[in-house]
N, C-alpha and C. Protein backbone atom coordinates (compact mmCIF):
# COMPACT_ATOMS: atom_id res chain seq x y z
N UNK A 1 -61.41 30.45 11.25
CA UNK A 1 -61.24 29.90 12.59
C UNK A 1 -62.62 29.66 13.23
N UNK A 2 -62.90 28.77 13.67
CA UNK A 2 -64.00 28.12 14.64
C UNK A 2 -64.46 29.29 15.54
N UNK A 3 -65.39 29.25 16.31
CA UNK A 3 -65.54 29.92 17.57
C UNK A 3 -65.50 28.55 18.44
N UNK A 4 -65.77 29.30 19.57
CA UNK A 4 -65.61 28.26 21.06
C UNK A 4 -67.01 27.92 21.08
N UNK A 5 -67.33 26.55 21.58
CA UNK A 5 -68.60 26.31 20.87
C UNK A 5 -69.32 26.88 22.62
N UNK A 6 -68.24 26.78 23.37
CA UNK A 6 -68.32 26.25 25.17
C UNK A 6 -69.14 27.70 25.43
N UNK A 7 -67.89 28.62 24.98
CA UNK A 7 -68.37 30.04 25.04
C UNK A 7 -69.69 30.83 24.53
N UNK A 8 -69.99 30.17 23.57
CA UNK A 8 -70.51 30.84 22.58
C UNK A 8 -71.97 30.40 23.23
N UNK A 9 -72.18 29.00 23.68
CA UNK A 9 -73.59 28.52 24.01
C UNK A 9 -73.70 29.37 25.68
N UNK A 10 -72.64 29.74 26.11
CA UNK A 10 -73.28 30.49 27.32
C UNK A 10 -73.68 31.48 27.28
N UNK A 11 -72.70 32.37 26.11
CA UNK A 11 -73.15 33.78 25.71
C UNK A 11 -74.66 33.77 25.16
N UNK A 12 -74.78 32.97 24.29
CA UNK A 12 -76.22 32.90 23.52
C UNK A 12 -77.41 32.89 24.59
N UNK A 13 -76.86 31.86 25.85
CA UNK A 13 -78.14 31.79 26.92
C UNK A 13 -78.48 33.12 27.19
N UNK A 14 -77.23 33.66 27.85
CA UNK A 14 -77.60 35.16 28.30
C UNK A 14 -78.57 36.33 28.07
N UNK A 15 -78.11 36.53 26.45
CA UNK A 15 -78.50 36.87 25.72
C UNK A 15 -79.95 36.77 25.13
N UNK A 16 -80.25 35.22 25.18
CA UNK A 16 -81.94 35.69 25.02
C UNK A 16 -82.51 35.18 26.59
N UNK A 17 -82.09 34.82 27.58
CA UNK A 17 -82.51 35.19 29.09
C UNK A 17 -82.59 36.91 29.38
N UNK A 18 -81.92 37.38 29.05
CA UNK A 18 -81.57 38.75 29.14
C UNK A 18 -82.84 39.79 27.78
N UNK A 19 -83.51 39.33 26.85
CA UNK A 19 -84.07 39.45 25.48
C UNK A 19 -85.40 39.33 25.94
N UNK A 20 -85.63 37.80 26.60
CA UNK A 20 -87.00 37.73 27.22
C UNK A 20 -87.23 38.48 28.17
N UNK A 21 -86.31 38.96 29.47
CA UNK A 21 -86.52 39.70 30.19
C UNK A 21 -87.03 41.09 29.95
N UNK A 22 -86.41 41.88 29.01
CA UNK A 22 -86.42 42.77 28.21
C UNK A 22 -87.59 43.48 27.59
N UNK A 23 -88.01 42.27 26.57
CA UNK A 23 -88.55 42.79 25.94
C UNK A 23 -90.61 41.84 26.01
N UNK A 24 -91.60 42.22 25.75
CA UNK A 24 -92.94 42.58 26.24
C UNK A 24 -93.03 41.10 24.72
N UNK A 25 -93.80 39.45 25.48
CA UNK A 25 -93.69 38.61 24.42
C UNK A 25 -94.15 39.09 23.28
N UNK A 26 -95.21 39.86 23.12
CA UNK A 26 -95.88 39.79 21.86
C UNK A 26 -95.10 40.93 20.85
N UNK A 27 -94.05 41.25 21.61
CA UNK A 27 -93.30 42.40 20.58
C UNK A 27 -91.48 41.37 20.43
N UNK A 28 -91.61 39.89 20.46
CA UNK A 28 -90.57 39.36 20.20
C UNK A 28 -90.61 38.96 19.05
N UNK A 29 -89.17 38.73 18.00
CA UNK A 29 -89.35 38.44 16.56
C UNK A 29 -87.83 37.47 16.90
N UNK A 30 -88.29 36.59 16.03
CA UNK A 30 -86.70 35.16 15.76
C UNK A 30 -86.02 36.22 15.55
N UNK A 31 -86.44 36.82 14.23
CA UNK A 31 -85.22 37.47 13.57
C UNK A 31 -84.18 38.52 14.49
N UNK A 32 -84.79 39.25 15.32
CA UNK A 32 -84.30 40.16 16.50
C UNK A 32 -83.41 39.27 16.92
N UNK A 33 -83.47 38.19 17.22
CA UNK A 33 -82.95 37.08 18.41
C UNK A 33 -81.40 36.97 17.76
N UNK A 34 -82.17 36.59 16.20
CA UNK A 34 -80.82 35.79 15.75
C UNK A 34 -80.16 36.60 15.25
N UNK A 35 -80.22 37.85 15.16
CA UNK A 35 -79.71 39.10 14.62
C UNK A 35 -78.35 39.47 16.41
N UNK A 36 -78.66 39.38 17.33
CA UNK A 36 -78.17 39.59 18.48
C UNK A 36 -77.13 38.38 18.60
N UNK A 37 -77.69 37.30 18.23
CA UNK A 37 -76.81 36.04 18.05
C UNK A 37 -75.46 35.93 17.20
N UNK A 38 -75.75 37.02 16.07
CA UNK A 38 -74.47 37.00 15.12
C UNK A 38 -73.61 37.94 15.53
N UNK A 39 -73.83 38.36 16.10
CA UNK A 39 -72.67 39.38 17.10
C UNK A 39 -71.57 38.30 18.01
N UNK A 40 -72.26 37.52 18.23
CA UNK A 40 -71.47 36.89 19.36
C UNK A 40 -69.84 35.96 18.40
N UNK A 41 -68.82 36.53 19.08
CA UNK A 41 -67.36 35.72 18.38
C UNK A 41 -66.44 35.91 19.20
N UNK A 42 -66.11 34.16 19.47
CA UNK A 42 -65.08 33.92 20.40
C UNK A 42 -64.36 32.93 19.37
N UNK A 43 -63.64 33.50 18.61
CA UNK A 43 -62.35 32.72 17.54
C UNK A 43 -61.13 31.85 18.58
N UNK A 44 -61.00 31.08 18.22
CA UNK A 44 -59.63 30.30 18.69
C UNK A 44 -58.91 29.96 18.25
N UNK A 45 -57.38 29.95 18.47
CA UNK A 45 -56.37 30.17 18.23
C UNK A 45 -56.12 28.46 17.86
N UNK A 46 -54.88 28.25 16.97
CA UNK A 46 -54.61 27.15 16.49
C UNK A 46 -53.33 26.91 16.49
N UNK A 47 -53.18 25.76 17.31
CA UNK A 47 -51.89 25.58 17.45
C UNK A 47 -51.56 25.03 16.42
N UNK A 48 -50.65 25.30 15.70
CA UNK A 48 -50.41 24.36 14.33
C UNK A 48 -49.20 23.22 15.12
N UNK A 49 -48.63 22.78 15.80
CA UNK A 49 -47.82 21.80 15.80
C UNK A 49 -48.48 20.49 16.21
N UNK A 50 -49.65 20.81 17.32
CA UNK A 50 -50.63 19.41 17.26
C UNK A 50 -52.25 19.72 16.80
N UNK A 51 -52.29 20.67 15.83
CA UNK A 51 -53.28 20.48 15.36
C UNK A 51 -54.62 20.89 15.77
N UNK A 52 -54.64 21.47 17.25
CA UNK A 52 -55.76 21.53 18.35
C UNK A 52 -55.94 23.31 18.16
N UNK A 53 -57.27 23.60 18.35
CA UNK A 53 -57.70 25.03 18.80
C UNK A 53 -58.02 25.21 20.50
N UNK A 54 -57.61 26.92 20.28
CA UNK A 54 -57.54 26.67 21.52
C UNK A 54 -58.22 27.94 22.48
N UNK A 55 -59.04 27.88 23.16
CA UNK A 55 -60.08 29.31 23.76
C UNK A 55 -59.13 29.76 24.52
N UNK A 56 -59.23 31.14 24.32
CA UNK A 56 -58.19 32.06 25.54
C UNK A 56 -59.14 32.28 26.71
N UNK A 57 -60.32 31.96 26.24
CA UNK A 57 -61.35 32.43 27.18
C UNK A 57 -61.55 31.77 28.31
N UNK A 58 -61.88 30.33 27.95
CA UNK A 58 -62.40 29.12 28.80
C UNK A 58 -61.27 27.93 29.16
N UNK A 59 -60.40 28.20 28.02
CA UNK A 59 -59.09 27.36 27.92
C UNK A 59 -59.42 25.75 27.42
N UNK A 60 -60.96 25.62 26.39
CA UNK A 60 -60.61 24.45 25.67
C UNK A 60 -59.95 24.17 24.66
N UNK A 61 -59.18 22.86 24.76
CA UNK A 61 -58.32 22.66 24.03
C UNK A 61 -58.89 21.34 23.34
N UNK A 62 -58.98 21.62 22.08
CA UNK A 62 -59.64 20.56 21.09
C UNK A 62 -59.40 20.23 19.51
N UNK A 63 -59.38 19.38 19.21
CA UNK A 63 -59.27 18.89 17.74
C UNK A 63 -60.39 19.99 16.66
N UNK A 64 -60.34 20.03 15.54
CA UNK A 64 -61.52 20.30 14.72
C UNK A 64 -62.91 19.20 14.99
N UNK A 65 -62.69 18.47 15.29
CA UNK A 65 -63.48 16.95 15.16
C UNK A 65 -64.31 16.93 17.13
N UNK A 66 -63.32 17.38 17.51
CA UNK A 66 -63.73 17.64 18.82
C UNK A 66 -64.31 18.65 18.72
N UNK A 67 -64.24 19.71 18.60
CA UNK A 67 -65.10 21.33 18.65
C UNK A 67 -66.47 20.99 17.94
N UNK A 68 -66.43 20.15 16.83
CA UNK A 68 -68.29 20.31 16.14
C UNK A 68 -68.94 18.98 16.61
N UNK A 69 -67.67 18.39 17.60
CA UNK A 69 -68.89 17.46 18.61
C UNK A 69 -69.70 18.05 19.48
N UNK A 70 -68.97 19.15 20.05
CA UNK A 70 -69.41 19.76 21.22
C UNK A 70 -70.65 20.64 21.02
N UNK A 71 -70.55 21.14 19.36
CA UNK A 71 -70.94 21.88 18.90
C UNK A 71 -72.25 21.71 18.82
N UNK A 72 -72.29 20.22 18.33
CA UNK A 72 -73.65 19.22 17.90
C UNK A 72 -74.43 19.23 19.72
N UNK A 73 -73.46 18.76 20.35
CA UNK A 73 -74.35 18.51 21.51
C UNK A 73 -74.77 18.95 22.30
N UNK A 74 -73.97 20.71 22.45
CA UNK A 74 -74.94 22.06 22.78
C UNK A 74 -76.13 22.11 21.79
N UNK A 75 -75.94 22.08 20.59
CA UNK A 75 -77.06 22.40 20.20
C UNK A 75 -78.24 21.60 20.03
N UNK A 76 -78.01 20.43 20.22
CA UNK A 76 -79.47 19.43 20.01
C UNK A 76 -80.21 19.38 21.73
N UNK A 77 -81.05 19.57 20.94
CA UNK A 77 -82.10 19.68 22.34
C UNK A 77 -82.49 18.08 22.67
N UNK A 78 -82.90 18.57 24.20
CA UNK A 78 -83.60 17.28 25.03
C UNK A 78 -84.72 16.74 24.26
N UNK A 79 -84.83 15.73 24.37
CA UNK A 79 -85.99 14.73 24.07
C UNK A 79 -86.89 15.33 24.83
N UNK A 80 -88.01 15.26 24.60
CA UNK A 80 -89.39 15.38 25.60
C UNK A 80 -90.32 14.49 25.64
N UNK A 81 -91.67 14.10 26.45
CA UNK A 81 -91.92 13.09 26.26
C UNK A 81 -93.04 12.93 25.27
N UNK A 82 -92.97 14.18 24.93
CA UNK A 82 -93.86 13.63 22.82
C UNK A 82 -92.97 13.01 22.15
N UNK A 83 -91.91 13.22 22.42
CA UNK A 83 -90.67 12.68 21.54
C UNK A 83 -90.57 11.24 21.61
N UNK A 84 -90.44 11.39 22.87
CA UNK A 84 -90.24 9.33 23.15
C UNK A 84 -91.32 8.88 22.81
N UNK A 85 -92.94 9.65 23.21
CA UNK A 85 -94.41 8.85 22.62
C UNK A 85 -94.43 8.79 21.58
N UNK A 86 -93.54 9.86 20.70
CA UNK A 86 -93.53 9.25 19.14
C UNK A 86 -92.69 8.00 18.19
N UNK A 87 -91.45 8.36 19.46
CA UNK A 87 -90.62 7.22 18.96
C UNK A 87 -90.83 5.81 19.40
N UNK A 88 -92.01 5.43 20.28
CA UNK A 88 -92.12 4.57 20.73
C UNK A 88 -93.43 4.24 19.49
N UNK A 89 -94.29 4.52 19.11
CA UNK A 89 -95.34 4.49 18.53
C UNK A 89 -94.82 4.22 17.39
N UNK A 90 -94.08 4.65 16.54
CA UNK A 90 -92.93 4.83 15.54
C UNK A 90 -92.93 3.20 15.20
N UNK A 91 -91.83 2.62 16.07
CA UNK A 91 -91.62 1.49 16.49
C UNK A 91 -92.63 0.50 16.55
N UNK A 92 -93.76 1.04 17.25
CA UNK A 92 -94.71 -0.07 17.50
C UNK A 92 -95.62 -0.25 16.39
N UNK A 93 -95.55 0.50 15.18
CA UNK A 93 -96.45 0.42 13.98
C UNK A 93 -95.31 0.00 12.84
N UNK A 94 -94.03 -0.25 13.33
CA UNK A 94 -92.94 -1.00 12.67
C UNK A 94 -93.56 -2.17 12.46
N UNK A 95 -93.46 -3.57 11.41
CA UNK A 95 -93.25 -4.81 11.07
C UNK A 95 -92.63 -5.57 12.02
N UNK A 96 -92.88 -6.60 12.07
CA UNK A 96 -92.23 -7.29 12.65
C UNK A 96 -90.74 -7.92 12.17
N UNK A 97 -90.77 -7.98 10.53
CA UNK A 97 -89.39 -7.97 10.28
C UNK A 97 -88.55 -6.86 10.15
N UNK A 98 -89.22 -5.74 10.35
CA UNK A 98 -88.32 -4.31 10.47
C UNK A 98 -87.69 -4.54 11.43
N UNK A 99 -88.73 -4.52 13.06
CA UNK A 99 -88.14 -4.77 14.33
C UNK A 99 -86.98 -5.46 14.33
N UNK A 100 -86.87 -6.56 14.23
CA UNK A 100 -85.83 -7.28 14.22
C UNK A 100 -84.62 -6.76 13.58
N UNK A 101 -84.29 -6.26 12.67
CA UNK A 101 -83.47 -5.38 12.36
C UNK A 101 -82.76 -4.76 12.89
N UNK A 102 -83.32 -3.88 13.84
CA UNK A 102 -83.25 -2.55 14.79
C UNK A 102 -82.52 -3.08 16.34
């Protein structure tokens, strides 16, 4: 069964808001982080007659296809603007018949 993706990305904030607070930077490790992270499980229930899961928690109600959209788009981070200066630069050292393509 899935977890709630809704739930799970608020719990996770907490959790290292609550981690940084905590703990002194130069004594922080990923691994600590993501070790605290695998604790976290909010399973949802499946309705088998239309197919949808469903949070007791938050009360979303979603497809499989729907849940690892949500999933994707908690987890991908914001652009920043190295990001766009790269993707623009990217582009601008493109061909001119690449461009056109695109």
């Amino acid at each position: 069964m899935p977890s709630c993706p809704e739930c799970t990305a608020r719990e996770k904030k907490k959790i290292q808001e609550k981690y940084e607070a905590e703990t002194p930077e130069e004594e922080r490790h990923r691994d600590d982080l993501i070790k605290l992270f695998d604790e976290i499980d909010f399973p949802m229930k499946l309705d088998s007659s239309t197919k949808h899961f469903i949070c007791k928690r938050c009360g979303l109600y979603a497809t499989r296809e729907q849940v690892s959209d949500i999933r994707y788009k908690l987890n991908q981070r914001e652009k920043t603007r190295q990001d766009k200066q790269d993707d623009y630069l990217d582009w601008w050292q493109k061909s001119k018949k690449e461009k056109e393509l695109t």
